[in-house]
C-alpha atoms as a PDB file:
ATOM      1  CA  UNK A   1      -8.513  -5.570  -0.862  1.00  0.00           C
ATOM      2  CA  UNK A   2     -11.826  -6.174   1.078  1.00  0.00           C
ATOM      3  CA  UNK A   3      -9.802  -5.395   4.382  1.00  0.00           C
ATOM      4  CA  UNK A   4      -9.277  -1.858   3.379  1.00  0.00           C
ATOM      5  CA  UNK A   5      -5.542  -2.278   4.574  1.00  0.00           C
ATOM      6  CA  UNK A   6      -4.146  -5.032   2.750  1.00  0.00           C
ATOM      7  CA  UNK A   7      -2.169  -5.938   5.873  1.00  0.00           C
ATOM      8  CA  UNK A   8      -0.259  -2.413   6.024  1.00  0.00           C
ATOM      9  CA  UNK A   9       0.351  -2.079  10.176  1.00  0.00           C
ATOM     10  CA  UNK A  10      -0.375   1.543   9.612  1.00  0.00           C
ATOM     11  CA  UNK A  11      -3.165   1.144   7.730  1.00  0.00           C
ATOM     12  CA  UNK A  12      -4.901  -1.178   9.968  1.00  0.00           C
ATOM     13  CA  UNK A  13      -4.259   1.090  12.925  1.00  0.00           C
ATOM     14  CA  UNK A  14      -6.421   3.680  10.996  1.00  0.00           C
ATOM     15  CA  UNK A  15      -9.274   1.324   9.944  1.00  0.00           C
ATOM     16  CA  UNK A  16      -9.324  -0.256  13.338  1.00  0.00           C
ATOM     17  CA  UNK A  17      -9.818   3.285  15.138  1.00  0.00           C
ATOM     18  CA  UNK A  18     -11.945   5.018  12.802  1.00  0.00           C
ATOM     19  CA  UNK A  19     -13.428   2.493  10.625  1.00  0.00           C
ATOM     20  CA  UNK A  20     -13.509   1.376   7.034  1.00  0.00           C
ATOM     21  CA  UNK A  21     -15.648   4.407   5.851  1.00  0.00           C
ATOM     22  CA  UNK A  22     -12.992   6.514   6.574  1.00  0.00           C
ATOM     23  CA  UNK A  23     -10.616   4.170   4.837  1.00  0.00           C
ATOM     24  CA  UNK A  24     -13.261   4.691   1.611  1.00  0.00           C
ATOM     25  CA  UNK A  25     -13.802   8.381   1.509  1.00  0.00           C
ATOM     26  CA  UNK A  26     -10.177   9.471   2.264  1.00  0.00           C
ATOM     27  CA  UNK A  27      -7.772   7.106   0.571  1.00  0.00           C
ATOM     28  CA  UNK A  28      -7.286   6.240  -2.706  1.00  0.00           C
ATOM     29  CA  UNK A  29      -5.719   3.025  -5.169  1.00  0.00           C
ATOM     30  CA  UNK A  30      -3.696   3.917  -8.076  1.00  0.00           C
ATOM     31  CA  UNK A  31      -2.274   0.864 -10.324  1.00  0.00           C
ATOM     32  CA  UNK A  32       1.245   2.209 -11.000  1.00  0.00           C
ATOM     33  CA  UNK A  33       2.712  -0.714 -13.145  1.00  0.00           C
ATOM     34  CA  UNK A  34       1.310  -4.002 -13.936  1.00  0.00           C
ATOM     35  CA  UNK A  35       2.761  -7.171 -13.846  1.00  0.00           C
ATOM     36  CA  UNK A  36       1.546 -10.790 -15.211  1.00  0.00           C
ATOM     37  CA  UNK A  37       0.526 -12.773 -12.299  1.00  0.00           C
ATOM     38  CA  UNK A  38       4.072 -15.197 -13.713  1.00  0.00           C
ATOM     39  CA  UNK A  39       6.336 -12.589 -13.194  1.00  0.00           C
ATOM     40  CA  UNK A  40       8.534 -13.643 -10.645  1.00  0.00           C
ATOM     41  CA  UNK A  41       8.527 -12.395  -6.637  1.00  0.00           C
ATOM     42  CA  UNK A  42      11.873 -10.410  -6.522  1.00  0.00           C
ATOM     43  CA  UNK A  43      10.936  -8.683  -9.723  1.00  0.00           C
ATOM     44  CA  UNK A  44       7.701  -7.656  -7.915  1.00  0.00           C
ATOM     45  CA  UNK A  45       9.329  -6.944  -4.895  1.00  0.00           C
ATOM     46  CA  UNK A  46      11.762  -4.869  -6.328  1.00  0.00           C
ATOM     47  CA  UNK A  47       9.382  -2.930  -8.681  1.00  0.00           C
ATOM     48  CA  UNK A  48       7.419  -1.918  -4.849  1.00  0.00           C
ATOM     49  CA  UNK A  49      10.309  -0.712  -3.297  1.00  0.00           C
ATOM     50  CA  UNK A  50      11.392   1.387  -6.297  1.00  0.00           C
ATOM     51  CA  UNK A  51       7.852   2.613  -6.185  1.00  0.00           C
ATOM     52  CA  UNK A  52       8.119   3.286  -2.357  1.00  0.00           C
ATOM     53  CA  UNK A  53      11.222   4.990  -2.528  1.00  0.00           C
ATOM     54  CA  UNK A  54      10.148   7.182  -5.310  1.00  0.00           C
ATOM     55  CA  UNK A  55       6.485   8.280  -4.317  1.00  0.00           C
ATOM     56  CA  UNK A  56       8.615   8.834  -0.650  1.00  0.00           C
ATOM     57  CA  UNK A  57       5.931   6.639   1.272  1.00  0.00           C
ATOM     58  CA  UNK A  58       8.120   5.085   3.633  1.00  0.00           C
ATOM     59  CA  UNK A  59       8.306   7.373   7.206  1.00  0.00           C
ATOM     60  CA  UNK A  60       6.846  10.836   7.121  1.00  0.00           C
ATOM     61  CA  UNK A  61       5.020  10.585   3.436  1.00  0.00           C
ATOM     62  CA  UNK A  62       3.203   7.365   3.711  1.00  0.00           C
ATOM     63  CA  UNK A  63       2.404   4.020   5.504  1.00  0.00           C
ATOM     64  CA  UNK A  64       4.815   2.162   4.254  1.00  0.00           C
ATOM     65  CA  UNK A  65       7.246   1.332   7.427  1.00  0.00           C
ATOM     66  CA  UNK A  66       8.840  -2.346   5.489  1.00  0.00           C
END
């Protein structure tokens, strides 16, 4: 993720205004499952959302708005 937002909207608001060291010293990437690269899209896209809806990083909690 060399953008430091991975094409989150809210994420790239942040990095745009105050920059990707920001981004570096106050964020943080945790691998929460791992998939082969042949597992299929809907499987991955389901596992996210689960994830999303669990960790409650959609609204208030996160930067997650999809």
């Amino acid at each position: 993720m060399s953008t430091g937002h991975g094409y989150s909207d809210e994420l790239t608001k942040i990095i745009t205004d105050k920059g990707i060291k920001y981004a570096r010293e106050n964020f943080r990437l945790s691998l929460l499952e791992y998939r082969s690269m042949k597992t299929d899209d809907a499987t991955i896209i389901d596992r996210e959302n689960y994830w999303k809806e669990a960790l409650l990083s959609r609204g208030h909690f996160g930067y997650n708005k999809n």
